[in-house]
C-alpha atoms as a PDB file:
ATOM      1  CA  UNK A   1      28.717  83.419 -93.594  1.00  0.00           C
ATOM      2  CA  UNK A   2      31.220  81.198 -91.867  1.00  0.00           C
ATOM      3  CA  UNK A   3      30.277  77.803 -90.156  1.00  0.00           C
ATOM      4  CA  UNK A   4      29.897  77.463 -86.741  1.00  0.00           C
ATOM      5  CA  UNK A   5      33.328  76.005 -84.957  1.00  0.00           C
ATOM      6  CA  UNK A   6      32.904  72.271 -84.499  1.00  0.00           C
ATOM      7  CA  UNK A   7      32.194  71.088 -80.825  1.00  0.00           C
ATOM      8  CA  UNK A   8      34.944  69.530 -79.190  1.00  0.00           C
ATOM      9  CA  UNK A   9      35.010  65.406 -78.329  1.00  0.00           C
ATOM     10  CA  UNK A  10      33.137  64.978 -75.201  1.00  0.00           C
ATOM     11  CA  UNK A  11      35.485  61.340 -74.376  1.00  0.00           C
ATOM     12  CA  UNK A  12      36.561  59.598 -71.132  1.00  0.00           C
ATOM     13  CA  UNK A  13      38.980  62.566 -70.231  1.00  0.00           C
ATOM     14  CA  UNK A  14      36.374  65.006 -70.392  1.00  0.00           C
ATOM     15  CA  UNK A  15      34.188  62.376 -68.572  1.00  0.00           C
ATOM     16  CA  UNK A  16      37.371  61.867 -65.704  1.00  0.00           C
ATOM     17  CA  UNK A  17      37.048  65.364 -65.224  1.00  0.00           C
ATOM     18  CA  UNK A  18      33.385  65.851 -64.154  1.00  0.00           C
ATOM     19  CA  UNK A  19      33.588  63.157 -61.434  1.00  0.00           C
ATOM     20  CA  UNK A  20      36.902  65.223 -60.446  1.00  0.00           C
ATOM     21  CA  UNK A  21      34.941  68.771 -60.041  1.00  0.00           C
ATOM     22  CA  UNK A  22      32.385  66.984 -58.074  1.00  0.00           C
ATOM     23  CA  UNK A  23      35.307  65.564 -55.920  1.00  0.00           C
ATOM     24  CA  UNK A  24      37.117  68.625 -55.659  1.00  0.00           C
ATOM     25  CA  UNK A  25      34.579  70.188 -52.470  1.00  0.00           C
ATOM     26  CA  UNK A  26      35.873  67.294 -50.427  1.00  0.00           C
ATOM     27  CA  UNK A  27      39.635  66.726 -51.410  1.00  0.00           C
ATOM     28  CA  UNK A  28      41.418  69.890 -53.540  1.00  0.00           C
ATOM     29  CA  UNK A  29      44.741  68.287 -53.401  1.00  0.00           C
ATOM     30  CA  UNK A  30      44.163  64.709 -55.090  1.00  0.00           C
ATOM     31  CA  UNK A  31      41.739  66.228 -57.571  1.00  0.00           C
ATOM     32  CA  UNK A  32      44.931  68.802 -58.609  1.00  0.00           C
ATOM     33  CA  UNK A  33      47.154  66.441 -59.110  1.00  0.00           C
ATOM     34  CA  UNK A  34      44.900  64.376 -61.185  1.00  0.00           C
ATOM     35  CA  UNK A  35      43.530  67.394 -63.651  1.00  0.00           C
ATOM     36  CA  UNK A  36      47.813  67.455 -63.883  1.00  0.00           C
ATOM     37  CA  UNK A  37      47.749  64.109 -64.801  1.00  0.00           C
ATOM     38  CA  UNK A  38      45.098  64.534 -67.518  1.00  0.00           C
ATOM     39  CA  UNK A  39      47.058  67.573 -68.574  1.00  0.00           C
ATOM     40  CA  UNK A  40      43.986  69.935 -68.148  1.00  0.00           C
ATOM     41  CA  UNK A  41      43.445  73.366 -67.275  1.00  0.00           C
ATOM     42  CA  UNK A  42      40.761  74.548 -64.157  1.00  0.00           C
ATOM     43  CA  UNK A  43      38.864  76.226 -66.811  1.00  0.00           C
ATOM     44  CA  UNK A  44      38.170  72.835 -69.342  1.00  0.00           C
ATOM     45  CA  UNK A  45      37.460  70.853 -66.278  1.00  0.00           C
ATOM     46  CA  UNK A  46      34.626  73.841 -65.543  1.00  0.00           C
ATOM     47  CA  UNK A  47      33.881  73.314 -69.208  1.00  0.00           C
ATOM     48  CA  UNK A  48      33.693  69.577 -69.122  1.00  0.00           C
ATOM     49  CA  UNK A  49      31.323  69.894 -65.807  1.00  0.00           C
ATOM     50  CA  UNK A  50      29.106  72.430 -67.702  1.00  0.00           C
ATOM     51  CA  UNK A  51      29.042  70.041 -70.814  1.00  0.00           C
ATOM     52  CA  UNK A  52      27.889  67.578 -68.793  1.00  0.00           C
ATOM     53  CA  UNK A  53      25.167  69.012 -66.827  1.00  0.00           C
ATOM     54  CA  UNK A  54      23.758  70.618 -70.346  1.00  0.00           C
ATOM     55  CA  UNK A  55      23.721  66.914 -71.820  1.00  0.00           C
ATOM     56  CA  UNK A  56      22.356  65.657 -68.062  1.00  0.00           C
ATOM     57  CA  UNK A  57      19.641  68.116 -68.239  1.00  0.00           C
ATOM     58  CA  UNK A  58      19.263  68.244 -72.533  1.00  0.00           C
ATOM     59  CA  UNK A  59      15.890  65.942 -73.970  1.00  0.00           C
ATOM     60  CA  UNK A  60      16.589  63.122 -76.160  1.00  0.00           C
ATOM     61  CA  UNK A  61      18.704  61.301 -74.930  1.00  0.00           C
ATOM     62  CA  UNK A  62      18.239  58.633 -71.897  1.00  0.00           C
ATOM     63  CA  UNK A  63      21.261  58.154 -69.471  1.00  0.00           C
ATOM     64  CA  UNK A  64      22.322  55.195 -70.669  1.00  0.00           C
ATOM     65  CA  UNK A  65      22.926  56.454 -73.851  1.00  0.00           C
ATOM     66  CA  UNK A  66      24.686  58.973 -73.092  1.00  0.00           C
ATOM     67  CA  UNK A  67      27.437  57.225 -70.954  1.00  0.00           C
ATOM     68  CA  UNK A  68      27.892  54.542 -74.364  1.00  0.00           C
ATOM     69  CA  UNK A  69      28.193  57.771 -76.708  1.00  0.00           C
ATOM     70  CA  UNK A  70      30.954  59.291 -74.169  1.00  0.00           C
ATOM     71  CA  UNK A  71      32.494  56.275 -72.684  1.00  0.00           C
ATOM     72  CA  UNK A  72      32.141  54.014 -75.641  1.00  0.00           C
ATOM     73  CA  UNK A  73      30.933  50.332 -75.224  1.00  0.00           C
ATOM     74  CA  UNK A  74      31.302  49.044 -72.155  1.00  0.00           C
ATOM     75  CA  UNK A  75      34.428  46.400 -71.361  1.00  0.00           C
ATOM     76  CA  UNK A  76      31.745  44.626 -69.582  1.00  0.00           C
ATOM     77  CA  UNK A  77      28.235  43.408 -68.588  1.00  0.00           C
ATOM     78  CA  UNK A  78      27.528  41.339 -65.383  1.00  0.00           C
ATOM     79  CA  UNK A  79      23.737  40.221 -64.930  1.00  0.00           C
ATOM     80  CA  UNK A  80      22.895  41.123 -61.110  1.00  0.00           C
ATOM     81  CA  UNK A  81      20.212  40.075 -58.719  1.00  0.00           C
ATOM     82  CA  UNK A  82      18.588  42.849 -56.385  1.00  0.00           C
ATOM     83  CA  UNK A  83      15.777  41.293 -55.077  1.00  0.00           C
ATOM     84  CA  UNK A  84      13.706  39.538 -57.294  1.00  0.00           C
ATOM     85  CA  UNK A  85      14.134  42.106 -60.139  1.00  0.00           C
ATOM     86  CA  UNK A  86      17.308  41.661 -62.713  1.00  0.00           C
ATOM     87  CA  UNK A  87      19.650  43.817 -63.606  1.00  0.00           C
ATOM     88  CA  UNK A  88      22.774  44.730 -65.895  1.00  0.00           C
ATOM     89  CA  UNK A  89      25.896  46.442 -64.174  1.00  0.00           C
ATOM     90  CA  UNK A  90      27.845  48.185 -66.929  1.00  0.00           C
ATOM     91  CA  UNK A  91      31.779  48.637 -66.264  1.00  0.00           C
ATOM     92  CA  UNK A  92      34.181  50.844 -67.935  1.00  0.00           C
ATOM     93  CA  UNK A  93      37.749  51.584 -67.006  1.00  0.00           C
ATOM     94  CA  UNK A  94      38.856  54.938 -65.742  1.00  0.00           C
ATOM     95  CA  UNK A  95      41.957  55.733 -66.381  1.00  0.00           C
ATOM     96  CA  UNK A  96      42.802  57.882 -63.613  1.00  0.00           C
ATOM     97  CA  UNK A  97      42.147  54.850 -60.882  1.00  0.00           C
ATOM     98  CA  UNK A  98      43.172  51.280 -62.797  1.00  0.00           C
ATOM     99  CA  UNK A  99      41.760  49.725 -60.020  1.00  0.00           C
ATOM    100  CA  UNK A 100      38.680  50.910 -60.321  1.00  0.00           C
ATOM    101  CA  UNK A 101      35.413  50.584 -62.961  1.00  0.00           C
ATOM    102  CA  UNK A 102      32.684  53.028 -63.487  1.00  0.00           C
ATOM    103  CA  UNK A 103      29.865  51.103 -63.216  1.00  0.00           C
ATOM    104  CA  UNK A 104      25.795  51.796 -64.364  1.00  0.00           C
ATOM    105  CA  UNK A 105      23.538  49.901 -62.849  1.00  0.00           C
ATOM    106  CA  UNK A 106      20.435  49.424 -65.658  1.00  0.00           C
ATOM    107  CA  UNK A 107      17.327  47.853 -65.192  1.00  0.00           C
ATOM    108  CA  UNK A 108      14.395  46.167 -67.627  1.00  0.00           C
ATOM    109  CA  UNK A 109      13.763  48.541 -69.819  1.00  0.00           C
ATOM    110  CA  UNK A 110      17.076  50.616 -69.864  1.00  0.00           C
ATOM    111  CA  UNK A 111      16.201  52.598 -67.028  1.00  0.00           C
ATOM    112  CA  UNK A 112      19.418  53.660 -65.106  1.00  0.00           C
ATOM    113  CA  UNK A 113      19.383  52.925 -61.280  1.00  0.00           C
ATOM    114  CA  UNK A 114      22.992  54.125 -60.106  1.00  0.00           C
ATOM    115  CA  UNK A 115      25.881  55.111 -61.550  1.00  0.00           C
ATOM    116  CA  UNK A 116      29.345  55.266 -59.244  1.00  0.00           C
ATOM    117  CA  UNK A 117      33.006  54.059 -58.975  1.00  0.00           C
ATOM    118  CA  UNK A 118      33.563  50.037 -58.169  1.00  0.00           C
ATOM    119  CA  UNK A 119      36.389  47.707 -57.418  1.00  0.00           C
ATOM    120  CA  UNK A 120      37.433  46.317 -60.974  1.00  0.00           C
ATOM    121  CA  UNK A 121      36.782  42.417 -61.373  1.00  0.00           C
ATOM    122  CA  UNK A 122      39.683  40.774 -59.826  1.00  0.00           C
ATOM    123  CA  UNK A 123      41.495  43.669 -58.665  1.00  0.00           C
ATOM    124  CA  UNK A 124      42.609  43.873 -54.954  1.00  0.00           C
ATOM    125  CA  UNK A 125      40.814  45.983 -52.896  1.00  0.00           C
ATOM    126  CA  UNK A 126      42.530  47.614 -49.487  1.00  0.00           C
ATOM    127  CA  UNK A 127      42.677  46.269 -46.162  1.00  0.00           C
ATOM    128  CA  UNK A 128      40.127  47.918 -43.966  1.00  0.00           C
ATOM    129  CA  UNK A 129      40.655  47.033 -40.243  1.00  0.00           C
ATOM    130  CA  UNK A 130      40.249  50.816 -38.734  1.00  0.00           C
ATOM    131  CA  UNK A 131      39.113  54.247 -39.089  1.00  0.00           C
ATOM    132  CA  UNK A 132      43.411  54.589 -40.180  1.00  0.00           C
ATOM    133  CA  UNK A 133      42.987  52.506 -42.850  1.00  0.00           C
ATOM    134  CA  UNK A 134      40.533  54.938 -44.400  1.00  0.00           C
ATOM    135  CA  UNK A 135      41.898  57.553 -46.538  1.00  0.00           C
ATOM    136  CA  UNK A 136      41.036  59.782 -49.312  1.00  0.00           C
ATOM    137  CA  UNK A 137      40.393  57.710 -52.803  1.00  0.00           C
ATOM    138  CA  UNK A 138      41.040  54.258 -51.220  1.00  0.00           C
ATOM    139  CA  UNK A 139      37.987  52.556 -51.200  1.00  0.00           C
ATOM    140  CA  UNK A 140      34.482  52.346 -52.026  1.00  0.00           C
ATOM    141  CA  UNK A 141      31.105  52.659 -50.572  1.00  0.00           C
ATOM    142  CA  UNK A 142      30.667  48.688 -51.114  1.00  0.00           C
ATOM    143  CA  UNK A 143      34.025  48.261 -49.485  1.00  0.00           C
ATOM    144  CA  UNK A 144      33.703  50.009 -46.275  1.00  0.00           C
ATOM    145  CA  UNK A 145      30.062  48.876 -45.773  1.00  0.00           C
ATOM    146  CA  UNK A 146      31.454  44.922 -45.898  1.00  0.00           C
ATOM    147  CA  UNK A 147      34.390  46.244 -43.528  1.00  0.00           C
ATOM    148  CA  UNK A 148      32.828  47.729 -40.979  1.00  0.00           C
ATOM    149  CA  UNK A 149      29.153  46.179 -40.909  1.00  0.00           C
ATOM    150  CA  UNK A 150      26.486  47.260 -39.739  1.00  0.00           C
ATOM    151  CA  UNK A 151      27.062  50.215 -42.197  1.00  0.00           C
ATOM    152  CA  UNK A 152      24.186  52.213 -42.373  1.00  0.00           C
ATOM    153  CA  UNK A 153      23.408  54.042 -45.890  1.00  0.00           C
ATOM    154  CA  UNK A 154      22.761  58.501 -45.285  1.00  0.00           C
ATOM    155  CA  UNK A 155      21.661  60.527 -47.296  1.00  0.00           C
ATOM    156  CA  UNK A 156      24.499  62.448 -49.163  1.00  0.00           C
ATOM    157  CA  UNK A 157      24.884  66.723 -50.047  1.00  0.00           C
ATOM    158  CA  UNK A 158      24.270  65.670 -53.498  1.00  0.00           C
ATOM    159  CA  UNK A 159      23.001  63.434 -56.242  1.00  0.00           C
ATOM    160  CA  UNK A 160      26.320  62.291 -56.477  1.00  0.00           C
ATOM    161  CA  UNK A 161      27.307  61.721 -52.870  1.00  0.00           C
ATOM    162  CA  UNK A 162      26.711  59.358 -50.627  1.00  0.00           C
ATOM    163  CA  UNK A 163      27.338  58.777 -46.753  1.00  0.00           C
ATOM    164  CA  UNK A 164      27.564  55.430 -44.642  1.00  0.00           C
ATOM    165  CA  UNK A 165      27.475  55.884 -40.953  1.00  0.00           C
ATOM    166  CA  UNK A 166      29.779  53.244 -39.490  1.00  0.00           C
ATOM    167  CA  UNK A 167      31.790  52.233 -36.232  1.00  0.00           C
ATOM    168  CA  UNK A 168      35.393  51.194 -36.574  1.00  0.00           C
ATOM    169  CA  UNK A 169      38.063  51.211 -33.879  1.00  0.00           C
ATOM    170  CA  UNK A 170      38.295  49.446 -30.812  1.00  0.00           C
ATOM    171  CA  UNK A 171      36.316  50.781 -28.172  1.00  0.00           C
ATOM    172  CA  UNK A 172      33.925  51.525 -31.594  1.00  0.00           C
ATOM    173  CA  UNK A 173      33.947  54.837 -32.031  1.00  0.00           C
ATOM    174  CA  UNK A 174      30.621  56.078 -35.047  1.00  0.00           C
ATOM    175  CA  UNK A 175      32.290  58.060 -37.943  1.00  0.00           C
ATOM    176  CA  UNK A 176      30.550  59.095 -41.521  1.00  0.00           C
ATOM    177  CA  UNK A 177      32.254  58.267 -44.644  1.00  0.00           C
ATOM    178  CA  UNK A 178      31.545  60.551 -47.470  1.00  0.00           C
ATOM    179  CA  UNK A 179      31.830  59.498 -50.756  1.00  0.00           C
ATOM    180  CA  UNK A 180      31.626  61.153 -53.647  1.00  0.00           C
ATOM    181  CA  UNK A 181      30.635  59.005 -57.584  1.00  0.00           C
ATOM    182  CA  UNK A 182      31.093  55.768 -54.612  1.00  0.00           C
ATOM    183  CA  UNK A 183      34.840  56.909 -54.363  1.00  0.00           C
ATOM    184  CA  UNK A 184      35.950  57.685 -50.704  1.00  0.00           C
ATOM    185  CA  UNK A 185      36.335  61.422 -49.815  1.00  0.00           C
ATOM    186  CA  UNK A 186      36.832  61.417 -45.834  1.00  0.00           C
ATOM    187  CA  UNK A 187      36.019  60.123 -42.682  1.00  0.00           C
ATOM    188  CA  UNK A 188      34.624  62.593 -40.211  1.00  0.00           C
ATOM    189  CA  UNK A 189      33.684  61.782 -36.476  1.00  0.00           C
ATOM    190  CA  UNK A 190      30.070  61.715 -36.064  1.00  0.00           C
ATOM    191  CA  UNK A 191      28.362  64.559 -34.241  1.00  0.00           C
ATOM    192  CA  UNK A 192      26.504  63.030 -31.142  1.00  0.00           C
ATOM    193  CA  UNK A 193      22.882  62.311 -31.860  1.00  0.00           C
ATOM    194  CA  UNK A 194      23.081  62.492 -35.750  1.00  0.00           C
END
């Protein structure tokens, strides 16, 4: 009888490449380039998506622990305030955007809150003066919400989605921004009375 194959690393790339199939609905292009760039084929970014959702879905182990057993320790912890509760934001780098961490927002007990694309600490973080200055993987949720305030929060498509309705432009004209793991994905006009 022979033994089973061994399972292939499940590691940051494979990791990169699930927030890129979620991205891909929204923008094709970028998310092309950037499988190129992690020198993968369409079929092990399907792979690493399934892979993903089985361990997502799989008993045994918490989310928490399974972003530290893919992504490793985290570069960093930051204690947060959200009200009067406490929290730990967990960052690790993505190679794909430099600028940017992947952070996991825990709470007391190790429950995970959020999990989505930030600004790295002390990195600099676009201009944002207009609807123009919003493109495709620029910016994040937190970002355009300080930019253009009053932001308000939408639901998104998906778990991993997320929409701000916002006003930008002089007369202020409402647009949603869709975002997608808290990365920008576009910026669509609002439709009158949504």
């Amino acid at each position: 009888m022979s033994a089973a194959a061994p399972a292939t690393p499940f590691g940051p790339r494979e990791f990169q490449l699930v927030l890129l199939r979620r991205m891909a609905d929204h923008q094709p292009g970028l998310v092309e380039d950037a499988r190129h760039e992690l020198s993968a084929s369409l079929a092990e970014m399907r792979e690493a998506n399934r892979r993903w959702q089985a361990m997502v879905r799989g008993r045994g182990r918490g989310a928490l622990r399974r972003y530290r057993s893919v992504l490793g320790e985290p570069e960093s912890s930051v204690r947060r305030a959200i009200g009067d509760l406490e929290c730990d934001a967990l960052l690790w780098p993505v190679p794909l955007w430099p600028g940017l961490r992947f952070e996991v927002m825990v709470a007391p007990g190790g429950a995970v809150w959020n999990e989505w694309l930030v600004r790295a600490p002390g990195a600099a973080g676009p201009v944002l003066r207009s609807a123009e200055d919003l493109l495709p993987w620029s910016c994040t949720v937190d970002e355009v919400a300080r930019a253009f305030p009053p932001a308000r929060p939408m639901e998104g498509s998906a778990p991993t989605r997320w929409a701000l309705a916002i006003t930008a432009g002089t007369p202020g004209e409402p647009y949603v921004a869709e975002f997608t793991w808290g990365l920008l994905q576009r910026l669509l006009p609002a439709r009158p009375g949504g």
